[in-house]
Each structure stands twice: as structure tokens, then as C-alpha cells.
PDB file of N, CA and C in Angstrom:
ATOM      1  N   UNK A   1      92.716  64.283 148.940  1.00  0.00           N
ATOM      2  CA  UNK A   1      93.953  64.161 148.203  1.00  0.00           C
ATOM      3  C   UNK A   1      95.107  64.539 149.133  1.00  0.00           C
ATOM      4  N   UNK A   2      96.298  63.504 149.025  1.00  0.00           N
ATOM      5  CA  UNK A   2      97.629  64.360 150.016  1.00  0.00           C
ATOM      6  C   UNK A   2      97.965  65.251 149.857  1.00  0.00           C
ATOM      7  N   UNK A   3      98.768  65.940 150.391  1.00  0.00           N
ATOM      8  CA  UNK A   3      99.532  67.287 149.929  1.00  0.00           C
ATOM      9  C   UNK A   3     100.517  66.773 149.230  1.00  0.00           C
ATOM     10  N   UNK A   4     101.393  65.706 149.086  1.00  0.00           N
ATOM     11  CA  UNK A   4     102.530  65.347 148.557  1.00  0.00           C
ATOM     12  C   UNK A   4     101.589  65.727 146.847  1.00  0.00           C
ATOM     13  N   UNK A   5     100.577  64.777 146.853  1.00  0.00           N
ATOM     14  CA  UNK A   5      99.779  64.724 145.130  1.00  0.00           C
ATOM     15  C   UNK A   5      98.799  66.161 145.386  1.00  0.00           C
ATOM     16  N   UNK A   6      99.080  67.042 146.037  1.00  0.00           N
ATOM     17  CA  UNK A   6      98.541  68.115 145.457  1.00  0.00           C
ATOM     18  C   UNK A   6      99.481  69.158 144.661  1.00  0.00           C
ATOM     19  N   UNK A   7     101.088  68.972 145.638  1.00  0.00           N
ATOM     20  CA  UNK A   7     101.900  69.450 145.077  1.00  0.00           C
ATOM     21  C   UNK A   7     102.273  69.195 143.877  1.00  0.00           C
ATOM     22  N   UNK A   8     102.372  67.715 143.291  1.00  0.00           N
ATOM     23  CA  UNK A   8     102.653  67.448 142.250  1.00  0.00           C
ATOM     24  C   UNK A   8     102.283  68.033 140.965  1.00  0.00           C
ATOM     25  N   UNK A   9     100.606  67.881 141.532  1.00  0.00           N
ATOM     26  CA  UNK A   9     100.129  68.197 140.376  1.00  0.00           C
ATOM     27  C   UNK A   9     100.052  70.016 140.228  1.00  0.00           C
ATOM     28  N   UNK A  10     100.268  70.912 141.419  1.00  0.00           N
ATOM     29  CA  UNK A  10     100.445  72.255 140.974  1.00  0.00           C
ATOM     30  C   UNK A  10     102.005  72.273 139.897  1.00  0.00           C
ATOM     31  N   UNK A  11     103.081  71.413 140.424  1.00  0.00           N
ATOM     32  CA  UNK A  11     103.763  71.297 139.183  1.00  0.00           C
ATOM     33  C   UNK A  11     103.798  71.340 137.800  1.00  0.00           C
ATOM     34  N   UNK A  12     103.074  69.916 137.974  1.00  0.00           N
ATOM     35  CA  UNK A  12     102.668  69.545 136.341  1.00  0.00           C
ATOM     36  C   UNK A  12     101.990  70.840 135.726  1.00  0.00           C
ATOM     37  N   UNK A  13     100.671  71.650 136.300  1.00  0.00           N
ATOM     38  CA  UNK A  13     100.462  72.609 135.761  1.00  0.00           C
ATOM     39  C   UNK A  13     100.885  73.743 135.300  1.00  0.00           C
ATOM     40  N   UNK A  14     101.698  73.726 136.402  1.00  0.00           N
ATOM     41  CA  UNK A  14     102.818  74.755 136.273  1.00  0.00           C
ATOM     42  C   UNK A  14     103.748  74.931 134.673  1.00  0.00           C
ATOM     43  N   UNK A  15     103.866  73.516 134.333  1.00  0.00           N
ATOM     44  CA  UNK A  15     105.041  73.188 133.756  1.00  0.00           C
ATOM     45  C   UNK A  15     103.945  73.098 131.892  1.00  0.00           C
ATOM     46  N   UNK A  16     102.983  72.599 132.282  1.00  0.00           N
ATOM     47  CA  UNK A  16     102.506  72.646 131.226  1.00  0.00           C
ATOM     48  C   UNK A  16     102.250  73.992 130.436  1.00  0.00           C
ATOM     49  N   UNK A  17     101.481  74.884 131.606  1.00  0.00           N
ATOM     50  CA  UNK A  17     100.713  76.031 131.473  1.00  0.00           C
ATOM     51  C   UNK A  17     102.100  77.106 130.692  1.00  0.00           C
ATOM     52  N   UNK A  18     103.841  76.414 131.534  1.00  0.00           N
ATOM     53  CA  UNK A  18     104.847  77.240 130.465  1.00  0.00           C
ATOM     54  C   UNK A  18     105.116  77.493 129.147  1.00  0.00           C
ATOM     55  N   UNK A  19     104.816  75.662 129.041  1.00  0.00           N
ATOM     56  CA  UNK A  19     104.895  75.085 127.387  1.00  0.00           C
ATOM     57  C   UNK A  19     104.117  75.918 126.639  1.00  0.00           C
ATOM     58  N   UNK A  20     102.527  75.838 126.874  1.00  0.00           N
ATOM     59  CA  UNK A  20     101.642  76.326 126.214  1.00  0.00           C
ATOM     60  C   UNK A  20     101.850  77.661 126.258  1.00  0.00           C
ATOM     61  N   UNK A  21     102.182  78.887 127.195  1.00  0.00           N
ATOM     62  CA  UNK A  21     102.368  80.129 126.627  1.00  0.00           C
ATOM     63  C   UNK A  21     103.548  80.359 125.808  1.00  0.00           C
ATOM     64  N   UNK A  22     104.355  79.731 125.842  1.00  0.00           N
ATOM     65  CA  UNK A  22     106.095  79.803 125.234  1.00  0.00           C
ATOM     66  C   UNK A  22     105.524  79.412 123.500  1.00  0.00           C
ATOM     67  N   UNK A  23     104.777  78.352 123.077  1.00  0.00           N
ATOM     68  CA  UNK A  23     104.457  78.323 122.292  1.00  0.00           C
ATOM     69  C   UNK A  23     103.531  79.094 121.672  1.00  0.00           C
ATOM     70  N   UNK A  24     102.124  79.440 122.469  1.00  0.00           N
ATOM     71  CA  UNK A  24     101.243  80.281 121.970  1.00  0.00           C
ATOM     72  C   UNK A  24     101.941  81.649 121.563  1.00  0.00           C
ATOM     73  N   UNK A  25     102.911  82.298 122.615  1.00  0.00           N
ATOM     74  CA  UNK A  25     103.267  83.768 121.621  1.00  0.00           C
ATOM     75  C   UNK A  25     103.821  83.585 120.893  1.00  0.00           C
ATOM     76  N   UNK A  26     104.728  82.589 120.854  1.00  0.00           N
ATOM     77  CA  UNK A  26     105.844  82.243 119.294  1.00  0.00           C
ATOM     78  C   UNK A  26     104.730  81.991 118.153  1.00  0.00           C
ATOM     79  N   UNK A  27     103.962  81.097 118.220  1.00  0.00           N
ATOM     80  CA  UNK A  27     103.174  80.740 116.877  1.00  0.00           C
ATOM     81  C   UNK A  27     102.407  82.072 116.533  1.00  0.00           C
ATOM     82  N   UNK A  28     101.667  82.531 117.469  1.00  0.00           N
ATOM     83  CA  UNK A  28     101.119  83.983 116.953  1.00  0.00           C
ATOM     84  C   UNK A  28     101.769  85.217 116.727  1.00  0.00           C
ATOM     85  N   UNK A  29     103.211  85.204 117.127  1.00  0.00           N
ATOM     86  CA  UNK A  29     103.839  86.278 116.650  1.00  0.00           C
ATOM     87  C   UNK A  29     104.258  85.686 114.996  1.00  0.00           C
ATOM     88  N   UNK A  30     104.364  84.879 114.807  1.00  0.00           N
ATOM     89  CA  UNK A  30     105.022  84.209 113.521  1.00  0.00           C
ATOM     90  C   UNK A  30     103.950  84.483 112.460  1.00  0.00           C
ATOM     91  N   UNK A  31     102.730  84.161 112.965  1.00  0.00           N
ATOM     92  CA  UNK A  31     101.653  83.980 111.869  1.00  0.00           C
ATOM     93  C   UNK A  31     101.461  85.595 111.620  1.00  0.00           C
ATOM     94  N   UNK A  32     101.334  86.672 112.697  1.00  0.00           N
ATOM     95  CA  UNK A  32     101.297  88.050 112.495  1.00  0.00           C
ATOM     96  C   UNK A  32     102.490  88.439 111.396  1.00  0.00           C
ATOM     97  N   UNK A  33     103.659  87.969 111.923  1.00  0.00           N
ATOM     98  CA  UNK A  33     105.127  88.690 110.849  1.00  0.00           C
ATOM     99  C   UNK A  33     104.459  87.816 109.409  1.00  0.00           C
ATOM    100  N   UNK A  34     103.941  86.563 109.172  1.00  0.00           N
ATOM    101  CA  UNK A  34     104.184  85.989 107.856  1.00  0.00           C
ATOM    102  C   UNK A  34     103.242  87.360 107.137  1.00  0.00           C
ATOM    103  N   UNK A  35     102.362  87.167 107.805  1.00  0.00           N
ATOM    104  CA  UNK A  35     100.604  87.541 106.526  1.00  0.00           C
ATOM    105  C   UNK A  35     101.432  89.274 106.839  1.00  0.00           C
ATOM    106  N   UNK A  36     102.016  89.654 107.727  1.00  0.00           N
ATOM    107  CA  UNK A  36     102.325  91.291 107.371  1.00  0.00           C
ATOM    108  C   UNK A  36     103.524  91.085 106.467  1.00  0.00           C
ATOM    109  N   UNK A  37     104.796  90.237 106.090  1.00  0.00           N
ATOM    110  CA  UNK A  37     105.292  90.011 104.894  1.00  0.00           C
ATOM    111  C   UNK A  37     104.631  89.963 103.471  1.00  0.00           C
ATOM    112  N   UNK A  38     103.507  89.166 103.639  1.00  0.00           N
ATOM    113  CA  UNK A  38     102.334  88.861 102.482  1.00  0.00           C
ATOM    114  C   UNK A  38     101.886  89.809 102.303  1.00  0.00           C
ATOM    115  N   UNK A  39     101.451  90.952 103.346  1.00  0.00           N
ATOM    116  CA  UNK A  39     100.263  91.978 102.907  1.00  0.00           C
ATOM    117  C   UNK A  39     101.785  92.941 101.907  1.00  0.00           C
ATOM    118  N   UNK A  40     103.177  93.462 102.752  1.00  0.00           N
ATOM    119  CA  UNK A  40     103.642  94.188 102.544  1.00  0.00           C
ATOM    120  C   UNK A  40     104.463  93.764 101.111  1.00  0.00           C
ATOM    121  N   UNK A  41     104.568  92.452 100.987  1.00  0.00           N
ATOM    122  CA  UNK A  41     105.764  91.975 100.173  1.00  0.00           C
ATOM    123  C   UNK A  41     106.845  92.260 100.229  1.00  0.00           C
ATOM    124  N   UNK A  42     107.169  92.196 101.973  1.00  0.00           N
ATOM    125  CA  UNK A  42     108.736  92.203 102.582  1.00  0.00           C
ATOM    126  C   UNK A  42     109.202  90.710 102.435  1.00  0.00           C
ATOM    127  N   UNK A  43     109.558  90.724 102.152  1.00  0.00           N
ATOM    128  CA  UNK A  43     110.080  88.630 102.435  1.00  0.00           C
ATOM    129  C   UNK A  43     110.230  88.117 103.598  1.00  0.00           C
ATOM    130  N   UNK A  44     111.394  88.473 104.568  1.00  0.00           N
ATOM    131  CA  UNK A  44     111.435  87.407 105.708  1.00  0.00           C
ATOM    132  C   UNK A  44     111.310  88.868 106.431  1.00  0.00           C
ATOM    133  N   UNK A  45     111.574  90.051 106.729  1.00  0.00           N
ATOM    134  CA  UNK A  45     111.699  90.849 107.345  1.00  0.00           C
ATOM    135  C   UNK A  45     111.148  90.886 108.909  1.00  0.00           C
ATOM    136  N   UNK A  46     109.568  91.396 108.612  1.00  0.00           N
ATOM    137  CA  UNK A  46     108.209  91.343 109.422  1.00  0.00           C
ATOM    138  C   UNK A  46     108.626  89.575 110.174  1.00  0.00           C
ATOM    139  N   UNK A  47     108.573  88.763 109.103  1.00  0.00           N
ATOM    140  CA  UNK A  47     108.916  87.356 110.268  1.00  0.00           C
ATOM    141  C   UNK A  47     109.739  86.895 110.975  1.00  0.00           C
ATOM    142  N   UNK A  48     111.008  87.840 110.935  1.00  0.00           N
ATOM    143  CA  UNK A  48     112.410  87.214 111.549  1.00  0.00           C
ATOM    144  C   UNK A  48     111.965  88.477 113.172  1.00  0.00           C
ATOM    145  N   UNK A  49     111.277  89.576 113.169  1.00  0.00           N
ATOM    146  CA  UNK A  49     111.131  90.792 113.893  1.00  0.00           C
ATOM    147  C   UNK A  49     109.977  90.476 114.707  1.00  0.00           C
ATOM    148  N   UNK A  50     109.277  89.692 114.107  1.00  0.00           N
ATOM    149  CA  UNK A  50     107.687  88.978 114.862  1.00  0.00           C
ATOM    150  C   UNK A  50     108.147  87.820 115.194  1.00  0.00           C
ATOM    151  N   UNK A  51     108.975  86.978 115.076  1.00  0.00           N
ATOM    152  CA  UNK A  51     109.289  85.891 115.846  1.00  0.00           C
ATOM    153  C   UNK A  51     110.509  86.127 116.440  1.00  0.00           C
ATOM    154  N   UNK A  52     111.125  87.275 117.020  1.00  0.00           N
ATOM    155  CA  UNK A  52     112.211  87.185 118.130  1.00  0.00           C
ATOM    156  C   UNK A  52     111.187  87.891 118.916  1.00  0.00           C
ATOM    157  N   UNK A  53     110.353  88.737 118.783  1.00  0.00           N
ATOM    158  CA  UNK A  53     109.279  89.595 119.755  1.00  0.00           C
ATOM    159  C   UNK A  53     108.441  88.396 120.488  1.00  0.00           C
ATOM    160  N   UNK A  54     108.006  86.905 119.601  1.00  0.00           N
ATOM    161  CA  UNK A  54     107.427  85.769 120.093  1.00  0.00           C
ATOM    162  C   UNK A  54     108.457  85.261 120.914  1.00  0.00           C
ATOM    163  N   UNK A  55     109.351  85.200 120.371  1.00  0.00           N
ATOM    164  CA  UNK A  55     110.370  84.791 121.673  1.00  0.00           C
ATOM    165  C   UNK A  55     110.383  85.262 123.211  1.00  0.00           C
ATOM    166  N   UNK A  56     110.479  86.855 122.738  1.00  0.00           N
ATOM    167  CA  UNK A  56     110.905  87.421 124.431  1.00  0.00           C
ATOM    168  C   UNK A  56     109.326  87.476 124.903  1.00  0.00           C
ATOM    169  N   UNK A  57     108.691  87.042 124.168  1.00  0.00           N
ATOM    170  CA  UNK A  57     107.278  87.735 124.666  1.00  0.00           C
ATOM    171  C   UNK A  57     106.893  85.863 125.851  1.00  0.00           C
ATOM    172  N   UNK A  58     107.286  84.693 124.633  1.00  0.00           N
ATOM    173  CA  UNK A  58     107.359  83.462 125.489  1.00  0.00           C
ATOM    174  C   UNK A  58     108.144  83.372 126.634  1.00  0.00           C
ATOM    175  N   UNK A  59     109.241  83.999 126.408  1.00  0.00           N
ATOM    176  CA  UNK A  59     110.004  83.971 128.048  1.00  0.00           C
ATOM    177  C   UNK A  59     110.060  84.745 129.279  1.00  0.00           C
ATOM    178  N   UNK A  60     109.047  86.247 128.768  1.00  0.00           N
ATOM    179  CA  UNK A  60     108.314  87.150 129.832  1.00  0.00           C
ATOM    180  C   UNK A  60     107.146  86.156 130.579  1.00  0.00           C
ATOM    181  N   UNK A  61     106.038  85.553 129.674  1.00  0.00           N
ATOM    182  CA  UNK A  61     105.192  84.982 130.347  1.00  0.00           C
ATOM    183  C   UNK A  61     106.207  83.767 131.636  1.00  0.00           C
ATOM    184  N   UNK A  62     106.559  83.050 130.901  1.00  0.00           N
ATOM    185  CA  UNK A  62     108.145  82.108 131.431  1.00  0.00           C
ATOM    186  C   UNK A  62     107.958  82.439 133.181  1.00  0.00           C
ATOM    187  N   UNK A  63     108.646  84.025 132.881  1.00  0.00           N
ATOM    188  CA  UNK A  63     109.087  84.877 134.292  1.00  0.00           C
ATOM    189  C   UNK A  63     108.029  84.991 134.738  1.00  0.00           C
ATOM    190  N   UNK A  64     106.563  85.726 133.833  1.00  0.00           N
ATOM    191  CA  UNK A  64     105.602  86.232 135.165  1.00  0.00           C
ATOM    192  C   UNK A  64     105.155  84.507 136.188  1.00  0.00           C
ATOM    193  N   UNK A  65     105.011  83.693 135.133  1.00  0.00           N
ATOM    194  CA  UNK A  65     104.335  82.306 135.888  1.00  0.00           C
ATOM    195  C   UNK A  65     105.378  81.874 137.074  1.00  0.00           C
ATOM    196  N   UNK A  66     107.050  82.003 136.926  1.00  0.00           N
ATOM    197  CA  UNK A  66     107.450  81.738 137.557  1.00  0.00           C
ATOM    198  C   UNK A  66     107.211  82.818 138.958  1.00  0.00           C
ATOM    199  N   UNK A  67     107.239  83.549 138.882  1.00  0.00           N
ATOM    200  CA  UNK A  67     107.419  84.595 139.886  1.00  0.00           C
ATOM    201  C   UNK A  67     106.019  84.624 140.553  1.00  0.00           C
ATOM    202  N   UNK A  68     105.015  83.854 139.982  1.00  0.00           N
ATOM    203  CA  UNK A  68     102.996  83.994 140.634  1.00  0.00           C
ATOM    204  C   UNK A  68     103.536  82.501 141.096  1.00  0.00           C
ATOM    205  N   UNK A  69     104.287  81.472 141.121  1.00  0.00           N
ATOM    206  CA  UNK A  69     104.040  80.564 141.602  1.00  0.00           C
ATOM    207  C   UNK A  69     104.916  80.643 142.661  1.00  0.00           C
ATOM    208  N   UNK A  70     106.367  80.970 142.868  1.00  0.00           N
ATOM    209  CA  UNK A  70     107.074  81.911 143.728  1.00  0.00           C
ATOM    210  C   UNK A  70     106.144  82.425 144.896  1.00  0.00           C
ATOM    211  N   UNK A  71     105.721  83.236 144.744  1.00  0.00           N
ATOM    212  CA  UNK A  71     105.343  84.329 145.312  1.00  0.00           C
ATOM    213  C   UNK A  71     103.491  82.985 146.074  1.00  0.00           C
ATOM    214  N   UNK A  72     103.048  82.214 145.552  1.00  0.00           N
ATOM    215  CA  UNK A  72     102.032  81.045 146.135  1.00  0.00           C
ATOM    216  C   UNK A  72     102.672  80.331 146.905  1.00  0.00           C
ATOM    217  N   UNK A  73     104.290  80.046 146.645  1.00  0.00           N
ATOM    218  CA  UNK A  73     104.941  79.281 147.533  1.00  0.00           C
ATOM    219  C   UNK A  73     104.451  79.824 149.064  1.00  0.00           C
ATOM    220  N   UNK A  74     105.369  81.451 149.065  1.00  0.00           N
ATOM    221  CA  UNK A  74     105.741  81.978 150.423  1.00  0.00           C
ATOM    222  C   UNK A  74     104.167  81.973 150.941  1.00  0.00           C
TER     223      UNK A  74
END
């Protein structure tokens, strides 16, 4: 395989592997805040507090991937 299409495709992985953690902590922080609303019978509380935590938690992974692929560059 060239290096031009090896690079590429460490991209693409790259880029995918973001999607999928950015989404995976958001959906599982969400599903944690709903059913702890349900267990507690807070209403949106637990879910508005579990999905900004899915947030920063999707854009930490974000940073670590960027900074391990960074750091494969040098």
C-alpha cells in the first residue's frame, strides 16, 4: 500500500473513531440522566446535567484522540 493511501486512511479513522466517541458519551450520558429522572421523579433535571457532562466528556475524548494522533505524527 502507498504511504499517500496509508495516510488517508489513518485519517478516515481518525475522523470516524471522533464521531463515534462524541456520540457514544452523549447517548450514554443521556440514557444515565433519563432512567435517574425516572428512578428519582426529577423531570428534566438529572438529563439536562447528564447530557452537558456527555458533552464535555465527547469533546475530552475529541482532545485525547487529537493529541495521540499529534503526538504519532512527530
Amino acid at each position: 500500500m502507498k504511504e499517500e493511501t496509508r495516510n488517508y486512511v489513518k485519517l478516515l479513522a481518525m475522523a470516524s473513531t471522533m464521531g463515534i466517541s462524541m456520540v457514544l458519551a452523549l447517548v450514554i450520558a443521556i440514557v444515565i440522566g433519563y432512567y435517574l429522572d425516572k428512578w428519582f421523579q426529577t423531570s428534566p433535571v438529572f438529563f439536562l446535567i447528564f447530557m452537558v457532562l456527555g458533552i464535555v466528556a465527547g469533546f475530552r475524548n475529541i482532545y485525547v484522540i487529537m493529541k495521540r494522533t499529534e503526538k504519532d505524527i512527530k
